[in-house]
Protein backbone atom coordinates (compact mmCIF):
# COMPACT_ATOMS: atom_id res chain seq x y z
CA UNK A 1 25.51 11.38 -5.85
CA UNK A 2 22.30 11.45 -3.85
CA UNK A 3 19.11 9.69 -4.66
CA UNK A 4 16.19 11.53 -3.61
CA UNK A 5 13.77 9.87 -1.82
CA UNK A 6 10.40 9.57 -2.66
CA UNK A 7 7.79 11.87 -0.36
CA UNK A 8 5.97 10.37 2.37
CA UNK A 9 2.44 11.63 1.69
CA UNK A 10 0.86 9.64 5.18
CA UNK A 11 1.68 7.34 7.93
CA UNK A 12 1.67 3.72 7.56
CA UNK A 13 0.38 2.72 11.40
CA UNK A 14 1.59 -0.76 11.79
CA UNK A 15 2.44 -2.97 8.91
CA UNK A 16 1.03 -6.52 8.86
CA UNK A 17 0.84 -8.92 5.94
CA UNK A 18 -1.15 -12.14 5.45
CA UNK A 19 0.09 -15.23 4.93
CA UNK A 20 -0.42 -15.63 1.41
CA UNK A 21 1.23 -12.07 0.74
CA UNK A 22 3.61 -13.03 2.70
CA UNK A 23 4.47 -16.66 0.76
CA UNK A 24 4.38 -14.35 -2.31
CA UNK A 25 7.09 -12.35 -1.40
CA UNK A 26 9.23 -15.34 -0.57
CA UNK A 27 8.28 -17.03 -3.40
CA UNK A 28 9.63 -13.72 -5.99
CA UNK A 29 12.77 -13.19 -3.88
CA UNK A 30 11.46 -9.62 -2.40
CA UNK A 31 10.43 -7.37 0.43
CA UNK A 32 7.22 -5.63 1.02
CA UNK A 33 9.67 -2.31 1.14
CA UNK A 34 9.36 -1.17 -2.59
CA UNK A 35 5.84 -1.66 -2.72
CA UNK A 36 5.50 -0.19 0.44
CA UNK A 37 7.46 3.24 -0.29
CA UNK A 38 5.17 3.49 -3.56
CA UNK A 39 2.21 3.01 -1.32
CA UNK A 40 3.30 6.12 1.08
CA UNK A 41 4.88 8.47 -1.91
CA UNK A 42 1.03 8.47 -3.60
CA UNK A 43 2.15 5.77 -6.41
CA UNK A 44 -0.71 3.89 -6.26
CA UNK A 45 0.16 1.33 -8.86
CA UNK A 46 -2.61 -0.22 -10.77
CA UNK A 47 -5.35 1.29 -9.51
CA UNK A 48 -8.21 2.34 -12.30
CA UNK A 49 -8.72 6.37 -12.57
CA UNK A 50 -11.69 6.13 -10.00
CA UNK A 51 -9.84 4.53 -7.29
CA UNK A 52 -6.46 7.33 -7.91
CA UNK A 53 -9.01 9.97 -7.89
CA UNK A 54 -10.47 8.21 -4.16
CA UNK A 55 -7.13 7.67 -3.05
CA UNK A 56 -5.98 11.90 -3.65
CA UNK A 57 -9.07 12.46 -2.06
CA UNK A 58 -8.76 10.26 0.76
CA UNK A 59 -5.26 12.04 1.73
CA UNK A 60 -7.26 14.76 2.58
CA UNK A 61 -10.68 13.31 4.15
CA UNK A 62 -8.23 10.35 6.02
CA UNK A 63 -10.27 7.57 4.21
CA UNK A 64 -8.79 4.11 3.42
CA UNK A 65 -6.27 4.25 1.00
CA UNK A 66 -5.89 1.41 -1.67
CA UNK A 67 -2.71 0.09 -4.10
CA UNK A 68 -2.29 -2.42 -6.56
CA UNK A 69 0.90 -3.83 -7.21
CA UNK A 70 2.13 -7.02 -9.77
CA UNK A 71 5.28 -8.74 -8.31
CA UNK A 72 7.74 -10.23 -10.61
CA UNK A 73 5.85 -13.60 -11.20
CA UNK A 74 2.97 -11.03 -11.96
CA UNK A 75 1.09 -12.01 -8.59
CA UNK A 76 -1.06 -8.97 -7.93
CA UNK A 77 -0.59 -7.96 -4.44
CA UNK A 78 -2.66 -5.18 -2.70
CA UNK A 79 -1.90 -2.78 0.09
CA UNK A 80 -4.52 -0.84 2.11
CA UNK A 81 -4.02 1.80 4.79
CA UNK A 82 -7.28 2.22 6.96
CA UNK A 83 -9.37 5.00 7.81
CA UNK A 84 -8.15 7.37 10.43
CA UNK A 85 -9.80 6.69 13.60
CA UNK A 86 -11.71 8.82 16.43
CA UNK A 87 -7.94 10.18 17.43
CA UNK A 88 -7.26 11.12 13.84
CA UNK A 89 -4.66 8.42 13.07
CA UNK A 90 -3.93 5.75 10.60
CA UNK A 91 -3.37 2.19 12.72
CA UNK A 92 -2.68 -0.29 10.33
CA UNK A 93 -1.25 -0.94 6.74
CA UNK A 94 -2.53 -4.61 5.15
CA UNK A 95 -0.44 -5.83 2.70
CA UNK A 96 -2.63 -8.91 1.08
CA UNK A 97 -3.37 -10.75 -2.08
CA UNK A 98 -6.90 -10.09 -3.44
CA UNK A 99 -8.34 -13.63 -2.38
CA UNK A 100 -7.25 -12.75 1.71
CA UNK A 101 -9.78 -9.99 1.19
């Protein structure tokens, strides 16, 4: 049996992460891939209302996009996709904990 997967909804650009993201994932046994794939299917985690109702919008406009995710030790990790640029393309994906911002 097939899983479906979820719909990509935008590109990514390139993926960095900072270093604190980075020790989190270590530190809860994970990848950036789950979060990620929610990020680019339009699950936006735990964003408030506001910031859903930005992101929809954003799809369409090319604004930065913005997720919220809580690993398994409940360290809150964010991922933002820029802006499109002059060319029309999205050039890098930041996955980060709130204090790197």
């Amino acid at each position: 049996m097939k899983t479906q997967q979820p719909a990509i909804r935008f590109p990514l650009g390139q993926v960095v992460c900072t270093p604190g993201a980075f020790g989190a994932f270590e530190r809860n046994k994970t990848t950036p891939i789950p979060y990620l794939s929610r990020h680019l299917s339009g699950d936006w985690g735990e964003v408030c209302e506001e910031d859903r109702s930005t992101n929809e919008e954003a799809l369409k406009t090319g604004a930065r996009l913005f997720s919220v995710y809580r690993l398994p030790d409940e360290t809150t990790i964010w991922v933002i996709t820029e802006a499109v640029n002059e060319q029309g393309v999205r050039e890098v994906t930041t996955l980060l904990l709130p204090e790197d911002y």
